[in-house]
Structure formats: C-alpha cells, structure tokens
N, C-alpha and C. Protein backbone atom coordinates (compact mmCIF):
# COMPACT_ATOMS: atom_id res chain seq x y z
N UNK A 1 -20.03 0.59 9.23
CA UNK A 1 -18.70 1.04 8.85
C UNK A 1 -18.80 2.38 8.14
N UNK A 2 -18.10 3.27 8.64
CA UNK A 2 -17.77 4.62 7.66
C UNK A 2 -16.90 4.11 6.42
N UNK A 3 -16.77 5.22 5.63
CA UNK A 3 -15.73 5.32 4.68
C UNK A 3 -14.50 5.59 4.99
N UNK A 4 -14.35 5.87 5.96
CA UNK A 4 -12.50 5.83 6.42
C UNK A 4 -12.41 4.71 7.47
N UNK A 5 -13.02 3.55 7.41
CA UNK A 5 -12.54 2.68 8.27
C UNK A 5 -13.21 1.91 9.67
N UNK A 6 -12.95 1.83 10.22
CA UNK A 6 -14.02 0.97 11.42
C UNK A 6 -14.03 1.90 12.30
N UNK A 7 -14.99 2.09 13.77
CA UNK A 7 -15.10 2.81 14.38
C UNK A 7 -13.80 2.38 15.49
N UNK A 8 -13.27 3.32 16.15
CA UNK A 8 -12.63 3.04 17.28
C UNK A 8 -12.98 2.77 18.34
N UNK A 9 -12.60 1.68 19.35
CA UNK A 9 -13.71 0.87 20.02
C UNK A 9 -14.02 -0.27 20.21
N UNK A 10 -14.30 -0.45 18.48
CA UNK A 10 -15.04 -1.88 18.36
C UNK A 10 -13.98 -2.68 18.47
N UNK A 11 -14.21 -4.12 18.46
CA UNK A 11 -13.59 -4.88 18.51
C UNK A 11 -13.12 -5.24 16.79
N UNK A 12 -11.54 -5.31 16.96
CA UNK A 12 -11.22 -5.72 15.46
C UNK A 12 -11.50 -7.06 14.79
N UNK A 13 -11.93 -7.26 13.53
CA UNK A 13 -12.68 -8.21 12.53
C UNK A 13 -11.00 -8.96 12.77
N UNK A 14 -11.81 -10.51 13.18
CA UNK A 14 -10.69 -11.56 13.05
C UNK A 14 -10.59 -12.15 11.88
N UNK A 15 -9.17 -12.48 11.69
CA UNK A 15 -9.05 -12.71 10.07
C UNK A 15 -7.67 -14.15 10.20
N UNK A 16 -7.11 -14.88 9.71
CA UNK A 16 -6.36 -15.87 9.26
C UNK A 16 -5.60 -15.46 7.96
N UNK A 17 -4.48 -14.91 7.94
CA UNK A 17 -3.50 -14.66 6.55
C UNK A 17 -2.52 -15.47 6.56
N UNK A 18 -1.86 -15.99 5.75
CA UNK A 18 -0.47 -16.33 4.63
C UNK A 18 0.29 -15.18 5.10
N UNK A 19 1.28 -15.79 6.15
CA UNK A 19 2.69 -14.61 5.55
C UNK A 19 3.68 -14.89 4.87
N UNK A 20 4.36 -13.95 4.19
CA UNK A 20 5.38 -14.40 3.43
C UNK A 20 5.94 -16.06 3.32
N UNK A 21 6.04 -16.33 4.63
CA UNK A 21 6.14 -18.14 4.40
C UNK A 21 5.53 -19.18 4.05
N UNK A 22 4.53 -19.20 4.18
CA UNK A 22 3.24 -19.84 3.74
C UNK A 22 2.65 -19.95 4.77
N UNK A 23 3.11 -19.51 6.77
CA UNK A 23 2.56 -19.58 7.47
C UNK A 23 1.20 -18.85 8.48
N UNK A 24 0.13 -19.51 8.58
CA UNK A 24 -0.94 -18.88 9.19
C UNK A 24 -0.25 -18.13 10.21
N UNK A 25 -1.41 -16.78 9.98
CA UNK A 25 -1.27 -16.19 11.35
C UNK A 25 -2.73 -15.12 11.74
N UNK A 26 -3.30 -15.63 12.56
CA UNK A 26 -4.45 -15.42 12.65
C UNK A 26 -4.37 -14.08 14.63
N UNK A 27 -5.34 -13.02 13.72
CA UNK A 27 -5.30 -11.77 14.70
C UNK A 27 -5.42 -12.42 16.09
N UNK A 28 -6.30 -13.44 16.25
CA UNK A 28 -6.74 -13.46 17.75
C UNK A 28 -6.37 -14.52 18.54
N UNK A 29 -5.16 -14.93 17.36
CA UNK A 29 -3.86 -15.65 18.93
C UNK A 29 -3.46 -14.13 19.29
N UNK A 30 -3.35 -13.47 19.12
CA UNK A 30 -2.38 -12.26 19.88
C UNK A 30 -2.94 -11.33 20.84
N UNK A 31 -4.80 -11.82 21.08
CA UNK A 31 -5.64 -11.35 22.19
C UNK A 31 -5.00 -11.75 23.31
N UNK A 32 -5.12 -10.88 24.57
CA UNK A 32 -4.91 -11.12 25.61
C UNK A 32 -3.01 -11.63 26.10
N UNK A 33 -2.62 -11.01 24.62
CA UNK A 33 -0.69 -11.24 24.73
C UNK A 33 -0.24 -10.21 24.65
N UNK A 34 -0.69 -9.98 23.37
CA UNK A 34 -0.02 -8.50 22.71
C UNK A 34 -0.84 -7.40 22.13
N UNK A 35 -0.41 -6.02 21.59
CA UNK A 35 -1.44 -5.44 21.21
C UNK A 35 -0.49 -5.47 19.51
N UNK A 36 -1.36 -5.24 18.83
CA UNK A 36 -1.34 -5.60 17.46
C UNK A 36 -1.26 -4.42 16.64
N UNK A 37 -0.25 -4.06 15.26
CA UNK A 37 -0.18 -2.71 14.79
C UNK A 37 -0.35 -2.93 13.64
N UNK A 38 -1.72 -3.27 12.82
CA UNK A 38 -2.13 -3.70 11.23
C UNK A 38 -1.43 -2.45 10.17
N UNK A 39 -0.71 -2.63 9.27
CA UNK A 39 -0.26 -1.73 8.08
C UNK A 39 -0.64 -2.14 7.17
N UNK A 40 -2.01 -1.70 6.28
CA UNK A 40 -2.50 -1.88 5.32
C UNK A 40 -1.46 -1.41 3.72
N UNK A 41 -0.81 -1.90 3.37
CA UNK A 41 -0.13 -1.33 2.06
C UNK A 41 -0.91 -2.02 0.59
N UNK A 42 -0.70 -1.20 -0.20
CA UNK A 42 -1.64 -1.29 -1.11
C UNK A 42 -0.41 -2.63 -2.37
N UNK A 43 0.92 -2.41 -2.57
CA UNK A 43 2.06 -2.81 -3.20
C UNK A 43 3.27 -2.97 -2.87
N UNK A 44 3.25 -4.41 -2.56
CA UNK A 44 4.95 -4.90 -2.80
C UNK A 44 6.11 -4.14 -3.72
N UNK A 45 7.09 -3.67 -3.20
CA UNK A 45 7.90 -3.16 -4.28
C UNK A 45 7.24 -1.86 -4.70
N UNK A 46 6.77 -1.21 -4.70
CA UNK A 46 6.29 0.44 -5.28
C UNK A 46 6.96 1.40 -3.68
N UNK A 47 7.08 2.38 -4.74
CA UNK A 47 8.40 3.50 -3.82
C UNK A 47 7.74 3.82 -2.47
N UNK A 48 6.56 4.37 -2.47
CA UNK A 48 5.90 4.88 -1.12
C UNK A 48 6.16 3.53 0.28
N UNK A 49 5.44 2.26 -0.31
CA UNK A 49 5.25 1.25 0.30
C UNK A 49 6.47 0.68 0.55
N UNK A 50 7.38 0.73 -0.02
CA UNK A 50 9.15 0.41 0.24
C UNK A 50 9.53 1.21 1.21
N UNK A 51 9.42 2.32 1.13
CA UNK A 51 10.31 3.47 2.25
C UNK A 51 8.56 3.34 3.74
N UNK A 52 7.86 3.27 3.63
CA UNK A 52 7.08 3.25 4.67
C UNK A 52 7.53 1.78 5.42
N UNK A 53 7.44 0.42 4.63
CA UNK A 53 7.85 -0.43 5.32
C UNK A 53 9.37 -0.46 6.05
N UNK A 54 10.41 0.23 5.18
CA UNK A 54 11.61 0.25 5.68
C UNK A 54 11.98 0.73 6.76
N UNK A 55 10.73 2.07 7.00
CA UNK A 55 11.12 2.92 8.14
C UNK A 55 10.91 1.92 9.39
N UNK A 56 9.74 1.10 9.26
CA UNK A 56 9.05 0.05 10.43
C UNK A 56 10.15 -0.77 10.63
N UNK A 57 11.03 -1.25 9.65
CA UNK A 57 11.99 -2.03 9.78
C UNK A 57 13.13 -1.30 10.59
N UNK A 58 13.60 -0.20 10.37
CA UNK A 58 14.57 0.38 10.83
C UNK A 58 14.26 0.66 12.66
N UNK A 59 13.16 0.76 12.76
CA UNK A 59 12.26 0.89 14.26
C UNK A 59 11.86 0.06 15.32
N UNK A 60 11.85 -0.86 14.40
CA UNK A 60 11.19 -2.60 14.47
C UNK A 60 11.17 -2.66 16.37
N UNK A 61 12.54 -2.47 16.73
CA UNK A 61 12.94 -2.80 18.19
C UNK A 61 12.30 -1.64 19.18
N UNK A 62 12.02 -0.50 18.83
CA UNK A 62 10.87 0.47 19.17
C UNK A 62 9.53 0.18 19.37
N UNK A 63 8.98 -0.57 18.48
CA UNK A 63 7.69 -0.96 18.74
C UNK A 63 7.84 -2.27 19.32
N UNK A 64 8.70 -3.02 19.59
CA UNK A 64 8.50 -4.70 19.90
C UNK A 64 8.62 -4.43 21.63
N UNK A 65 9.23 -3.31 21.83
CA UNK A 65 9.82 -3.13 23.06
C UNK A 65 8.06 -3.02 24.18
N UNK A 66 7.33 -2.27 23.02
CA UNK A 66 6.07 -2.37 23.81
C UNK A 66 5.39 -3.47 23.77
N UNK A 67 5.70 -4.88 23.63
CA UNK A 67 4.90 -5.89 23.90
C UNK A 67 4.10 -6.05 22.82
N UNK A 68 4.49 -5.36 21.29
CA UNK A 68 3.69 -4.88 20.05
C UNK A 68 3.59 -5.92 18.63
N UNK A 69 3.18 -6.40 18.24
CA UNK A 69 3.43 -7.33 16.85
C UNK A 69 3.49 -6.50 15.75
N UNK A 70 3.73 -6.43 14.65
CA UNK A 70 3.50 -5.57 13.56
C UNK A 70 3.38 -6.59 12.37
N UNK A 71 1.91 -6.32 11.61
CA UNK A 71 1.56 -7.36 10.97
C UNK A 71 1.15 -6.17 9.89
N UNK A 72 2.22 -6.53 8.34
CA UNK A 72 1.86 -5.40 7.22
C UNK A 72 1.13 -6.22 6.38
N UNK A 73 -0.42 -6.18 5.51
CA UNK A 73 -1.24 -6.51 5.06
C UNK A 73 -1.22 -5.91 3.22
N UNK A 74 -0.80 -6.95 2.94
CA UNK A 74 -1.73 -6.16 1.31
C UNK A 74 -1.77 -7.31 0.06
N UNK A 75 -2.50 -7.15 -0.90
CA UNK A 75 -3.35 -8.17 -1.81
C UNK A 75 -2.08 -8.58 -2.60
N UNK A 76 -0.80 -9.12 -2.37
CA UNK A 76 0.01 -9.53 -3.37
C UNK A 76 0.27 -10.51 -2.79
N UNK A 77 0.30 -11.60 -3.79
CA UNK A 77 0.70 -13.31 -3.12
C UNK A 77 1.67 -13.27 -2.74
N UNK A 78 1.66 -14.44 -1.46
CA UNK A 78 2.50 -14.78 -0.91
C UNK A 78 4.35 -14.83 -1.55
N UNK A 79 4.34 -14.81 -2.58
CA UNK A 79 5.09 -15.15 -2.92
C UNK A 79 6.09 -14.08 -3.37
N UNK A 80 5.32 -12.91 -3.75
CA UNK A 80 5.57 -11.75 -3.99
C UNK A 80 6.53 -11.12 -2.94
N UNK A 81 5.65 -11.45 -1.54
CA UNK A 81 5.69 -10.94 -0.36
C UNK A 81 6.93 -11.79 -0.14
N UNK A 82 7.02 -12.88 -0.14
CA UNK A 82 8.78 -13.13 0.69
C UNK A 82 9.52 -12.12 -0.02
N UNK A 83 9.52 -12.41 -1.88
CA UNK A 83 10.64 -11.67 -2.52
C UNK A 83 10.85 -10.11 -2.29
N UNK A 84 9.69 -9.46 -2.04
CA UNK A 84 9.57 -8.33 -1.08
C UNK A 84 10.21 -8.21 0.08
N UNK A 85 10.09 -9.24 0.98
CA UNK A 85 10.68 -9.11 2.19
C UNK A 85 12.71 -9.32 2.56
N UNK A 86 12.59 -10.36 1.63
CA UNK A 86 14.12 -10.58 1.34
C UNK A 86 14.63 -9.95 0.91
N UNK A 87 14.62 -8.82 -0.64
CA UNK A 87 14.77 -7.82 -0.82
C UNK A 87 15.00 -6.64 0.09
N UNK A 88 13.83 -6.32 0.48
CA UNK A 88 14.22 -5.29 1.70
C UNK A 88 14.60 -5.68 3.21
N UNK A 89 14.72 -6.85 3.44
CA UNK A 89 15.06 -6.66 5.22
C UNK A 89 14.03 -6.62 5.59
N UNK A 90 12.51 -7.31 5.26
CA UNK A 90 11.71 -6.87 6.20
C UNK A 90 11.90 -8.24 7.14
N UNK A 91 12.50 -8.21 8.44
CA UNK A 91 11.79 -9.35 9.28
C UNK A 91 10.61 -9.43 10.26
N UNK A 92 9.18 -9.08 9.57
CA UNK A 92 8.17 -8.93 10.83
C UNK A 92 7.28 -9.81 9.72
N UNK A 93 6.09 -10.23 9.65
CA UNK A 93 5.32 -10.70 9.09
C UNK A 93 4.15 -9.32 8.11
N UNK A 94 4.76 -10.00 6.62
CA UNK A 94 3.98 -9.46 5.55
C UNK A 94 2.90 -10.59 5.48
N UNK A 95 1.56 -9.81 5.36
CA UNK A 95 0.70 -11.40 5.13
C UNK A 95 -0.36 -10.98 3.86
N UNK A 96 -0.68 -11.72 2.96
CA UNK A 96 -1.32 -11.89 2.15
C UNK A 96 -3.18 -12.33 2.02
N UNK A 97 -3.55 -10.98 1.74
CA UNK A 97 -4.94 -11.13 1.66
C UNK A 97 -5.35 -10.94 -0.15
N UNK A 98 -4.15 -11.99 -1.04
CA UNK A 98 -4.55 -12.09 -2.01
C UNK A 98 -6.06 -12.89 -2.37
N UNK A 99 -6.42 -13.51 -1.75
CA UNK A 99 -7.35 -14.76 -2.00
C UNK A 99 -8.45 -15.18 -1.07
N UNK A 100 -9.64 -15.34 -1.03
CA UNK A 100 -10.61 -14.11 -1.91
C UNK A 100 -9.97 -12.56 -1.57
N UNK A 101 -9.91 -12.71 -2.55
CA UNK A 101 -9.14 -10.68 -2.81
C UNK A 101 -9.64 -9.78 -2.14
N UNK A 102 -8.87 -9.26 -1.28
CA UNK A 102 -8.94 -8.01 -0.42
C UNK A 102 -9.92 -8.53 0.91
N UNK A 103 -10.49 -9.70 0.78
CA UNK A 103 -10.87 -9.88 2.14
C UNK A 103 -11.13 -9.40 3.58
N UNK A 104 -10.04 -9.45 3.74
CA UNK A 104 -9.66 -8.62 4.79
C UNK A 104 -9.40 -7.34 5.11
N UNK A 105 -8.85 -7.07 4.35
CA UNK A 105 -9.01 -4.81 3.24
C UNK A 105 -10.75 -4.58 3.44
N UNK A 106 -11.46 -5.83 3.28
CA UNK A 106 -12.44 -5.05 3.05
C UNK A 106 -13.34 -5.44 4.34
N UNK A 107 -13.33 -6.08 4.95
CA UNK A 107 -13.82 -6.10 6.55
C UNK A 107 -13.39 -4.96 7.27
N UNK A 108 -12.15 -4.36 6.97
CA UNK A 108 -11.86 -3.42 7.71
C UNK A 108 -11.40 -1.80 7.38
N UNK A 109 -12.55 -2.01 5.91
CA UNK A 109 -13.23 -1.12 5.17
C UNK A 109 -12.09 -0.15 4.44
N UNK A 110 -10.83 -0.13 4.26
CA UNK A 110 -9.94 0.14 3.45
C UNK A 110 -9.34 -0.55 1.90
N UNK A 111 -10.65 -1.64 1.00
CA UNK A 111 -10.06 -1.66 -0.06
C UNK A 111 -10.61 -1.01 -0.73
N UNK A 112 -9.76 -0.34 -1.69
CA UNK A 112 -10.24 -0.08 -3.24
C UNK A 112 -10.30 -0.42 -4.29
N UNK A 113 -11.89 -0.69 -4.91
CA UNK A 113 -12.23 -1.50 -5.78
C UNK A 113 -10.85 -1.39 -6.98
N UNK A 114 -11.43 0.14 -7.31
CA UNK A 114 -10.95 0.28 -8.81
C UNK A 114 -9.57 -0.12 -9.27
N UNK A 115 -8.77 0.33 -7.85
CA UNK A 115 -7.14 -0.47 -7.29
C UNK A 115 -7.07 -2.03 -7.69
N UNK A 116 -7.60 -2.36 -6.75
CA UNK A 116 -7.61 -3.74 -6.17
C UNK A 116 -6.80 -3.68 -4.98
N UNK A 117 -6.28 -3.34 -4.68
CA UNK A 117 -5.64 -2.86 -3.61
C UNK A 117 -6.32 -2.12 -2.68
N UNK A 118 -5.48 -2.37 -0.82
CA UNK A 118 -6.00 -2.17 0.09
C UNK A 118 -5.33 -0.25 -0.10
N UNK A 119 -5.90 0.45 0.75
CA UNK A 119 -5.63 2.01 0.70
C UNK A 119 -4.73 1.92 1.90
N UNK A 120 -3.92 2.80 1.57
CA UNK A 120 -2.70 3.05 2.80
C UNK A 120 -2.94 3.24 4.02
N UNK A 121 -3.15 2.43 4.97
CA UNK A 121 -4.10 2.73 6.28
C UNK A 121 -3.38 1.55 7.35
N UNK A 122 -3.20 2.38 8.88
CA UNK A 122 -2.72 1.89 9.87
C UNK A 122 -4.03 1.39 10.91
N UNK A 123 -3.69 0.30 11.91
CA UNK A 123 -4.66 0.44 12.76
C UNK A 123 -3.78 0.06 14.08
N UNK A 124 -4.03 -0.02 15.38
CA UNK A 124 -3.24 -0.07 16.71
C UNK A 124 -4.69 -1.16 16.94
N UNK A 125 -4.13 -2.68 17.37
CA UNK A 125 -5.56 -3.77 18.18
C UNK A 125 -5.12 -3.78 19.66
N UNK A 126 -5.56 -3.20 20.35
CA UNK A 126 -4.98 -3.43 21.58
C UNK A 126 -5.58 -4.93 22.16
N UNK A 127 -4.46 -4.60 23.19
CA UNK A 127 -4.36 -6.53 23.95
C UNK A 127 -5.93 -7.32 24.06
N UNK A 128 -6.98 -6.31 24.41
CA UNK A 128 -8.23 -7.12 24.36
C UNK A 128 -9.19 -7.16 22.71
N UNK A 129 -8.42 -6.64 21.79
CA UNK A 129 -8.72 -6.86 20.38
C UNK A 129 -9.57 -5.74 20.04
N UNK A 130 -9.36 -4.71 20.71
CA UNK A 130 -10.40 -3.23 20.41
C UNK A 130 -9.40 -3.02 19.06
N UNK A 131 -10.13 -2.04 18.69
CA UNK A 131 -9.41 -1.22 17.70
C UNK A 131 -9.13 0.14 18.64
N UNK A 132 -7.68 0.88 18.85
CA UNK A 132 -7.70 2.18 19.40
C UNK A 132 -7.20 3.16 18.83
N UNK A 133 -6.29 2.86 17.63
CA UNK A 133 -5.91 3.86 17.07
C UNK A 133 -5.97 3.97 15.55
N UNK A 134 -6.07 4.82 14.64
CA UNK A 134 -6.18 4.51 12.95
C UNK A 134 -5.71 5.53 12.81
N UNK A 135 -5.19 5.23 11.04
CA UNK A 135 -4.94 6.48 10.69
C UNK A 135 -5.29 5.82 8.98
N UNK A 136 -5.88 6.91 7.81
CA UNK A 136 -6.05 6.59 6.58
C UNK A 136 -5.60 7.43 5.63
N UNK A 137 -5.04 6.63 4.52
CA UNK A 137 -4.98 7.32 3.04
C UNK A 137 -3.73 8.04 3.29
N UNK A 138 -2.69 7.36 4.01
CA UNK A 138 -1.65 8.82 4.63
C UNK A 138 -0.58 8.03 3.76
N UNK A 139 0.02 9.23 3.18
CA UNK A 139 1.15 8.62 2.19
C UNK A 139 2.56 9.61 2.81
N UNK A 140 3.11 8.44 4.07
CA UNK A 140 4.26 8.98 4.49
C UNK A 140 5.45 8.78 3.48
N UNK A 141 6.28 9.77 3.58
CA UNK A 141 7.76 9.84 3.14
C UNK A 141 8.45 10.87 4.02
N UNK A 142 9.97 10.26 3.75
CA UNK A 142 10.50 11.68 5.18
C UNK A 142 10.01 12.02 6.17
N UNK A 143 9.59 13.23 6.78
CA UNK A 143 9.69 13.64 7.69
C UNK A 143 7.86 13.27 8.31
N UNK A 144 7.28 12.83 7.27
CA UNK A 144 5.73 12.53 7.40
C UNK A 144 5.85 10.85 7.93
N UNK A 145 6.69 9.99 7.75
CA UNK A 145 6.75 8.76 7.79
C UNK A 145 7.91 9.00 9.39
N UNK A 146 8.74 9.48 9.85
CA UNK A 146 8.63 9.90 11.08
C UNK A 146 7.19 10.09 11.73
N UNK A 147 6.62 11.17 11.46
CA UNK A 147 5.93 11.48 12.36
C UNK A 147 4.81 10.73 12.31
N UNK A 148 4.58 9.79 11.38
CA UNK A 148 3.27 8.50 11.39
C UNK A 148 3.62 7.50 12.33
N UNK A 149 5.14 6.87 12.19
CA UNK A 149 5.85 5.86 13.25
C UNK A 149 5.60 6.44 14.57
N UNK A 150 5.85 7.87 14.71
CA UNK A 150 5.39 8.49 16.16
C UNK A 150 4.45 8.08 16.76
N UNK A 151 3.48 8.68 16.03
CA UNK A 151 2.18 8.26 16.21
C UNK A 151 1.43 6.72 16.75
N UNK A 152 2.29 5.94 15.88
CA UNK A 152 2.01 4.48 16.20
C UNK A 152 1.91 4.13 17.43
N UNK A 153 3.51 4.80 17.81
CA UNK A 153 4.26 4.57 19.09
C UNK A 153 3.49 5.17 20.12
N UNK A 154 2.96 6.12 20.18
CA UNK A 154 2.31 6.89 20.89
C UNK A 154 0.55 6.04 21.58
N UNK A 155 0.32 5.37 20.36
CA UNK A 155 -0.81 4.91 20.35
C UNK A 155 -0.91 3.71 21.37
N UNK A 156 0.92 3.07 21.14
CA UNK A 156 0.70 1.46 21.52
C UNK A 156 0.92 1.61 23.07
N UNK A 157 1.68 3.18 23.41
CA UNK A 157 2.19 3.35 24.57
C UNK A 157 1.23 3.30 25.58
C-alpha cells in the first residue's frame, strides 16, 4: 500500500459494515451486480462532510442510473449516522466502521491516526471488485464538489 491509498487495479479489500440501520452490508454482494462508489468521510455533521454528502444526495439518481451503489464510510456509530442521515436527507447507505476503529479506513489505507478518523477519500469498485478510480484528501465545496461528483460519474461511466 502507498500513502495515498491502494493501487488501482487491485482488487478492493472486502469488508462487512453497520449502516445507519443496524443493517449489514458487505462490499462483495455487489460483485458481479453493480459497480460500487466508497466515500470515505472523516465526520457526521461537520460543514465540509455535510455539503459533500448533500451534493451525492442531490445527484443520487445520476449515479444510480449507472447501475452504481454509493456506500459513504466513516468511524461514527451507527447511531450517529441515522441522526446524520435523517437530518440531512441522506437516503443511500452511511455505514459505520466505528468498531474495531477505522478498520476498514485502514485496509484501504486512508485512516488517520492522530484524527481517528478516515481522510476524505473516494474510490469507484467496479462490477468485478477492482478498484478503478480514487481520489484523496480532496476537500470539495462549490464548484470543487461539482467537479469531484464529475469525476465519479466519469469514472463509473
């Protein structure tokens, strides 16, 4: 693993999370269905991570249209994460890699210790579970959080 993340290529690290409901949802039912769009956020409720998730929400039918899941990842319990989600409108699955902490942040080499929290980082799993697209440490707002959703889109296309 580098320091910005997994190589592109490989096959993505399978993992089992808690989403907001208390329900499993594990990466590799969605092999060979769908291709998969991981959003690493570091905080429930903090301004960056509010307007980045909102934009996904506002788009939602943009990316689903490609046969796409969107699964947003970060270390705040479950519980956090519904009141997060109800709050904002998110309806896609927030899932919780509170427990063992960062777990999963850190298989796929985006947590930070000193944080505790995962670092702001996208990944695209395509249908056979590669990893094909990433992006790290990118702190969209406005016209930057456009052109990251682009990107996504571009990736899944």
């Amino acid at each position: 693993m580098s320091s910005q993340g997994l190589c592109l290529g490989e096959e993505a690290p399978d993992f089992t999370l808690r989403d907001q409901f208390g329900q499993d949802i594990r990466l590799a039912e969605f092999r060979g269905r769908k291709a998969v769009v991981l959003m690493f956020f570091p905080f429930a409720f903090s301004g960056v991570c509010t307007g980045e998730l909102s934009g996904v929400r506002d788009r939602l039918d943009e990316f689903l249209t490609f046969d796409t899941e969107v699964l947003a990842l970060s270390c705040d319990p479950v519980y956090a994460l519904r009141s997060f989600a109800e709050a904002e409108g998110l309806h896609f699955p927030l899932l919780s890699d509170f427990w063992p902490h960062g777990e999963v942040a850190t298989a796929y080499d985006v947590f930070d210790s000193a944080k505790g929290a995962p670092r702001r980082s996208s990944y695209v799993v395509d249908r056979d579970g590669r990893l094909r697209w990433s992006v790290h440490n990118a702190n969209p707002d406005g016209r930057d959080l456009d052109e990251h959703l682009r990107e996504l889109q571009a990736a899944l296309g």
